[in-house]
Protein backbone atom coordinates (compact mmCIF):
# COMPACT_ATOMS: atom_id res chain seq x y z
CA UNK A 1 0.00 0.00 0.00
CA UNK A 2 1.53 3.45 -0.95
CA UNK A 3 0.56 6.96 0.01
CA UNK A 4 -2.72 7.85 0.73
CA UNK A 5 -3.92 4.51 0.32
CA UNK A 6 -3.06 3.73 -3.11
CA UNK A 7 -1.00 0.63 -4.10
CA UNK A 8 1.84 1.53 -6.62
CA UNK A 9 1.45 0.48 -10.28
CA UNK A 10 3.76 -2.63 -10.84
CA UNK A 11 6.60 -2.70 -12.66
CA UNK A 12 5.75 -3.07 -16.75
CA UNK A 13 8.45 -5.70 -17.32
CA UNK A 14 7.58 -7.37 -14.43
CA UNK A 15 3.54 -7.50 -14.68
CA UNK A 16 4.51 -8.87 -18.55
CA UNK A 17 6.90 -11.88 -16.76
CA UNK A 18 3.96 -12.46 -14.23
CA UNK A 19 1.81 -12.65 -17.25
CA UNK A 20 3.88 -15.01 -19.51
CA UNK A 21 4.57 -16.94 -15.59
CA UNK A 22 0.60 -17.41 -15.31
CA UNK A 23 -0.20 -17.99 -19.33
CA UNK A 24 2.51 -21.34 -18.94
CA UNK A 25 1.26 -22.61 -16.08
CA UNK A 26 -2.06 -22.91 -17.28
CA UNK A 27 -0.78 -23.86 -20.12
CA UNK A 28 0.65 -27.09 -18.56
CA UNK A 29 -2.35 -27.49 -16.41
CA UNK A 30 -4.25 -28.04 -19.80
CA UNK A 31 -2.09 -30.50 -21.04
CA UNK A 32 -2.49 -32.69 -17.30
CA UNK A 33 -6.34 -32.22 -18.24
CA UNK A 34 -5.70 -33.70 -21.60
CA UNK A 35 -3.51 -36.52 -20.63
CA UNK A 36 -6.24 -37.38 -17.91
CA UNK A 37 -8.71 -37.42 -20.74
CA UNK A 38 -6.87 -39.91 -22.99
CA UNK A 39 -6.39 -41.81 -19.96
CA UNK A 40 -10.20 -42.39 -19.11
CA UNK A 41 -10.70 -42.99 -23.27
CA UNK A 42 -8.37 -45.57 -23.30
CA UNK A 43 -10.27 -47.23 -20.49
CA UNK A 44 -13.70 -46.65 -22.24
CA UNK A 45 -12.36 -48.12 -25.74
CA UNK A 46 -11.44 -51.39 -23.72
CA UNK A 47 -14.82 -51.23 -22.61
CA UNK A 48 -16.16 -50.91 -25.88
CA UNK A 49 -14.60 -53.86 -27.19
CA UNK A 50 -15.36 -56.32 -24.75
CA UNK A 51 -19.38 -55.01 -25.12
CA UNK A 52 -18.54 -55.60 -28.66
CA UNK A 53 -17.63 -59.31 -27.89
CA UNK A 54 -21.10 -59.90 -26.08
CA UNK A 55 -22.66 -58.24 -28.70
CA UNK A 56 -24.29 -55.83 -26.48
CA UNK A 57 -24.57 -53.09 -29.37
CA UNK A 58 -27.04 -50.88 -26.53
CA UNK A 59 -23.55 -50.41 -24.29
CA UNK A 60 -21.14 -50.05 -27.19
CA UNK A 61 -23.42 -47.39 -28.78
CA UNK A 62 -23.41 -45.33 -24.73
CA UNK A 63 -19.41 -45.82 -24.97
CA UNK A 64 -18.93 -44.72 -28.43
CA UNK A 65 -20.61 -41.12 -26.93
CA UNK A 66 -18.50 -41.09 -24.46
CA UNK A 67 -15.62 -41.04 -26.81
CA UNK A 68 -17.18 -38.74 -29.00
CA UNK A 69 -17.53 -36.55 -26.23
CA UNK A 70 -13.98 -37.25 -24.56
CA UNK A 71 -12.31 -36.38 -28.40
CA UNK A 72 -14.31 -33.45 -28.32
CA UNK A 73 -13.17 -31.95 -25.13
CA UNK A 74 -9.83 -32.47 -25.98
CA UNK A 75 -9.91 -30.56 -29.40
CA UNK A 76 -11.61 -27.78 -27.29
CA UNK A 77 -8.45 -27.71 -24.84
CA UNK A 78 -6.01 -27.51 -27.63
CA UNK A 79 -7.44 -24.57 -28.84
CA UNK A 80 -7.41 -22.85 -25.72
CA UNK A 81 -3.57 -24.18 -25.55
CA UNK A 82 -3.57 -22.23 -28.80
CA UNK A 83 -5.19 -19.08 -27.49
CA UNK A 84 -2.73 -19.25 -24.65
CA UNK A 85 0.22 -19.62 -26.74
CA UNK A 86 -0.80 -16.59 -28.79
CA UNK A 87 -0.85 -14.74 -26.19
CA UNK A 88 2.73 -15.78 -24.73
CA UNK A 89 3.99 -14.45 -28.25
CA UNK A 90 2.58 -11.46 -28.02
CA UNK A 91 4.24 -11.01 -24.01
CA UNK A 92 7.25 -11.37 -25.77
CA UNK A 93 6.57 -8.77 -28.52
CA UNK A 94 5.51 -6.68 -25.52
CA UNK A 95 8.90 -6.64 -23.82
CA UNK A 96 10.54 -5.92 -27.26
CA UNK A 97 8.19 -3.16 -27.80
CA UNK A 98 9.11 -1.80 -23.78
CA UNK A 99 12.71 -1.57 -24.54
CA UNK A 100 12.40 0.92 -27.40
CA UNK A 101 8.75 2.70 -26.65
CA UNK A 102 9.18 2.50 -22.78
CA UNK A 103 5.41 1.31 -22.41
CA UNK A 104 2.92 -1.41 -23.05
CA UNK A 105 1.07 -0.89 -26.29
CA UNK A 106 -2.28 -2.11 -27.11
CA UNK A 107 -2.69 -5.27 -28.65
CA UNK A 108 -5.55 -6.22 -31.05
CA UNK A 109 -4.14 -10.16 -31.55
CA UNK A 110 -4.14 -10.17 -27.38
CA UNK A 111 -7.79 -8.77 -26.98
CA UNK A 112 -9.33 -11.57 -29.82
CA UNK A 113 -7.47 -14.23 -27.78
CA UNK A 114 -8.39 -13.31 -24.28
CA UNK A 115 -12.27 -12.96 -25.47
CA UNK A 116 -12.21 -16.51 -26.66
CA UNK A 117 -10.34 -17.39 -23.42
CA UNK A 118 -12.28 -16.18 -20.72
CA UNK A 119 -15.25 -17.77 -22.37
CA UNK A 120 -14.02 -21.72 -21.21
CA UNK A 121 -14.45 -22.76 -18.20
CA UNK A 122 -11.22 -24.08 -17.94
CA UNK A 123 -9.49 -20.60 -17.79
CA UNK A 124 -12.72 -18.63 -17.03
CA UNK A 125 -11.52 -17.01 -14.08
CA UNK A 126 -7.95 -16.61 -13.82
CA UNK A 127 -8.61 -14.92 -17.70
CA UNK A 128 -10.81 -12.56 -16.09
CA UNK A 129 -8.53 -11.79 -13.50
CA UNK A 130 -5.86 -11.19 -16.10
CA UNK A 131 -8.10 -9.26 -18.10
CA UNK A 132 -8.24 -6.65 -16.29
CA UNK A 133 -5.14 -6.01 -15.42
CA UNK A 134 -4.41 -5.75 -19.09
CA UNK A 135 -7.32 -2.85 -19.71
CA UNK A 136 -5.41 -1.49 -16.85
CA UNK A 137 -2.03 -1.82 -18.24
CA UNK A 138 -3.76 -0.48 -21.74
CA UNK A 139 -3.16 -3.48 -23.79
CA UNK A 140 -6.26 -4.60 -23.99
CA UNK A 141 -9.61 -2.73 -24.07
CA UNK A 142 -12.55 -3.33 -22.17
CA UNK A 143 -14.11 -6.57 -23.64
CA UNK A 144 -17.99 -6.89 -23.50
CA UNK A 145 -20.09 -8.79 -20.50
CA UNK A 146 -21.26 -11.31 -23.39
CA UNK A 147 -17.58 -12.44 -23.77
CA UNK A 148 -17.40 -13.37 -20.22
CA UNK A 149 -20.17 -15.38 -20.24
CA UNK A 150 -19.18 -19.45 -19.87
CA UNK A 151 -19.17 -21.57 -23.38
CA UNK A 152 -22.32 -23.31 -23.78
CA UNK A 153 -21.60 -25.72 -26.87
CA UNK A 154 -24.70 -25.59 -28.87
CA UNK A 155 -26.47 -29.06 -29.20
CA UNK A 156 -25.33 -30.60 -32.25
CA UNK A 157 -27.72 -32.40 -34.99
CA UNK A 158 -28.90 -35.94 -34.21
CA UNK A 159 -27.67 -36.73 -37.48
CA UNK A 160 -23.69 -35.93 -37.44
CA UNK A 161 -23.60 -37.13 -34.16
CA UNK A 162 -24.82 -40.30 -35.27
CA UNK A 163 -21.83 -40.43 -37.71
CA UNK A 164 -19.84 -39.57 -35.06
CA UNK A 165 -20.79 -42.31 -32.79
CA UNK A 166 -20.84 -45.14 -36.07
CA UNK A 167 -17.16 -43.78 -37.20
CA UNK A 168 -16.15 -44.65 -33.08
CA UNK A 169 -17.80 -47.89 -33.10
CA UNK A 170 -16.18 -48.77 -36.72
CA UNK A 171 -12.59 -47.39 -35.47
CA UNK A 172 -12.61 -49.29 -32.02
CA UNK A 173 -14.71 -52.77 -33.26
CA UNK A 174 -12.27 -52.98 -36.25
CA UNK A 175 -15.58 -52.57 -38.83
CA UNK A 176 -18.13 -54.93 -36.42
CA UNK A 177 -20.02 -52.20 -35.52
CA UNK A 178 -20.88 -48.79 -37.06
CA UNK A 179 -20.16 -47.54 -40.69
CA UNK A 180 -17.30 -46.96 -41.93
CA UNK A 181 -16.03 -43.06 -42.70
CA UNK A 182 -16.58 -41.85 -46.48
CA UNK A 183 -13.40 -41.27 -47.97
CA UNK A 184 -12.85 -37.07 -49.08
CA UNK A 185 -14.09 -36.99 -52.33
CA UNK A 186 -11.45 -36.37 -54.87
CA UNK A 187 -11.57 -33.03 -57.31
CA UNK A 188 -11.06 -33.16 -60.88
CA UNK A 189 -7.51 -31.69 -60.70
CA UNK A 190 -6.80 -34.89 -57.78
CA UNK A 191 -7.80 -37.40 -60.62
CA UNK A 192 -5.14 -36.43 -62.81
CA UNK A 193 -2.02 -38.13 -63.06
CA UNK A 194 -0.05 -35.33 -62.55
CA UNK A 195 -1.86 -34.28 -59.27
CA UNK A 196 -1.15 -37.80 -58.28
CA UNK A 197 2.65 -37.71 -58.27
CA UNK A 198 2.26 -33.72 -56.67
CA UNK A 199 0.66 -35.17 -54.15
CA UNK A 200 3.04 -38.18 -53.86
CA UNK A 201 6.01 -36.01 -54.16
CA UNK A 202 4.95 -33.95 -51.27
CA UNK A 203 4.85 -37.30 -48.68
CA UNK A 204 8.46 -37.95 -47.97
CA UNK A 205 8.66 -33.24 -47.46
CA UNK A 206 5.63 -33.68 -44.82
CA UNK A 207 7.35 -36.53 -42.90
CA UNK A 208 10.86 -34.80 -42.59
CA UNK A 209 8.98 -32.17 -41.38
CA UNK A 210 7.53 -34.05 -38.38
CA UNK A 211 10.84 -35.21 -37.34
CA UNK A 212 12.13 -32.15 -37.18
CA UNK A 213 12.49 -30.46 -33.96
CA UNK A 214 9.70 -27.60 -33.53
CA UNK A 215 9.03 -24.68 -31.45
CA UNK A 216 5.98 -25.30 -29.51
CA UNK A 217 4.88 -21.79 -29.09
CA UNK A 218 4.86 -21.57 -32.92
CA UNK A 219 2.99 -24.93 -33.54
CA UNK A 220 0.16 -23.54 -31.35
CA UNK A 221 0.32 -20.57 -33.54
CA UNK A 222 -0.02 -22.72 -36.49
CA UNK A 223 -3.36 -24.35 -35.17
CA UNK A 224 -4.72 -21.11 -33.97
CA UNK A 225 -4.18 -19.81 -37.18
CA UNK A 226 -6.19 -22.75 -38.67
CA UNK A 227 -8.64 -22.51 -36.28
CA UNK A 228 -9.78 -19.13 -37.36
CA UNK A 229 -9.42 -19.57 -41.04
């Protein structure tokens, strides 16, 4: 507490490395959630198959939603890892920008990601926390109540998630149960011969690529990017 009561503004770098602090802890909190979750699928698909073996279709049809479901939480988390990671790069350009300006400078990239944030329960209230200290800070401005509202997924149709649940029950019962996934149909330009050896040439470039050594922060970036495309 400082003179008349007020507490002292903190520290621009430091607020920024208390920032970037919080953003990777939560960051590897979400990946403990996500491990957890592949932990409990892998116990359901086991399930599955042995309800498969009795041919109790009534069970294997409640399991495959439960996978469904588990799959879909987990694509939910890594896009929040992605929204997180955004944000870490943007910290960084932050302290860059501090150096030469002297002050925090607004961020458009950091106000999209924290209102997708703060709406997952997940992060819901250490985002709001962290919000504000932002509009404070003046990187952010002030987002609207809406934003801050939990993520309700909307209820999707009975018909994809039908498909969903036969594609589970084909994947786990080897093709016993369920229907097996309709192949991407192929585009005139894919039929040619030509497009054929593209597309074959490009194999061997895509799995060099995964062996490779990347920078996690910019693989996040990659998916967030996709995400919003």
């Amino acid at each position: 507490m400082g003179l008349f009561g007020k507490t002292p503004s903190k520290d621009p770098k430091e607020q920024v490395q208390e920032w970037t602090h919080k953003l990777r802890k939560e960051g590897n909190q979400l990946d403990r959630q996500i491990r957890s979750i592949q932990r409990e699928e892998d116990k359901v698909k086991r399930s599955l198959k042995q309800a498969a073996q009795k041919n109790d279709r009534d069970t294997c049809i409640i399991l495959a939603k439960e996978i469904v479901n588990a799959r879909k939480a987990i694509n939910r988390i890594y896009t929040s890892k992605a929204h997180l990671s955004s944000i870490q790069m943007q910290m960084k350009n932050q302290l860059s920008t501090l150096r030469v300006a002297g002050s925090l400078q607004k961020s458009t990239e950091v106000m999209q990601a924290m209102q997708s944030l703060v709406r997952y329960p997940e992060l819901a209230g250490i985002m709001r926390d962290m919000s504000k200290e932002m509009m404070k800070a003046g990187i952010i401005e002030e987002m609207l109540d809406e934003t801050m509202d939990s993520l309700e997924e909307s209820e999707e149709l009975e018909e994809q998630a039908a498909k969903e649940v036969d594609k589970v029950l084909w994947e786990i019962t080897d093709g016993k149960l369920g229907e097996a996934p309709l192949p991407p149909e192929a585009t005139p330009a894919d039929k040619t011969p030509a497009a054929a050896a593209a597309v074959a040439s490009r194999v061997p470039v895509e799995v060099e690529d995964d062996d490779d050594e990347g920078d996690e922060l910019q693989e996040m970036q990659s998916r967030l990017a996709s995400l919003r495309s």
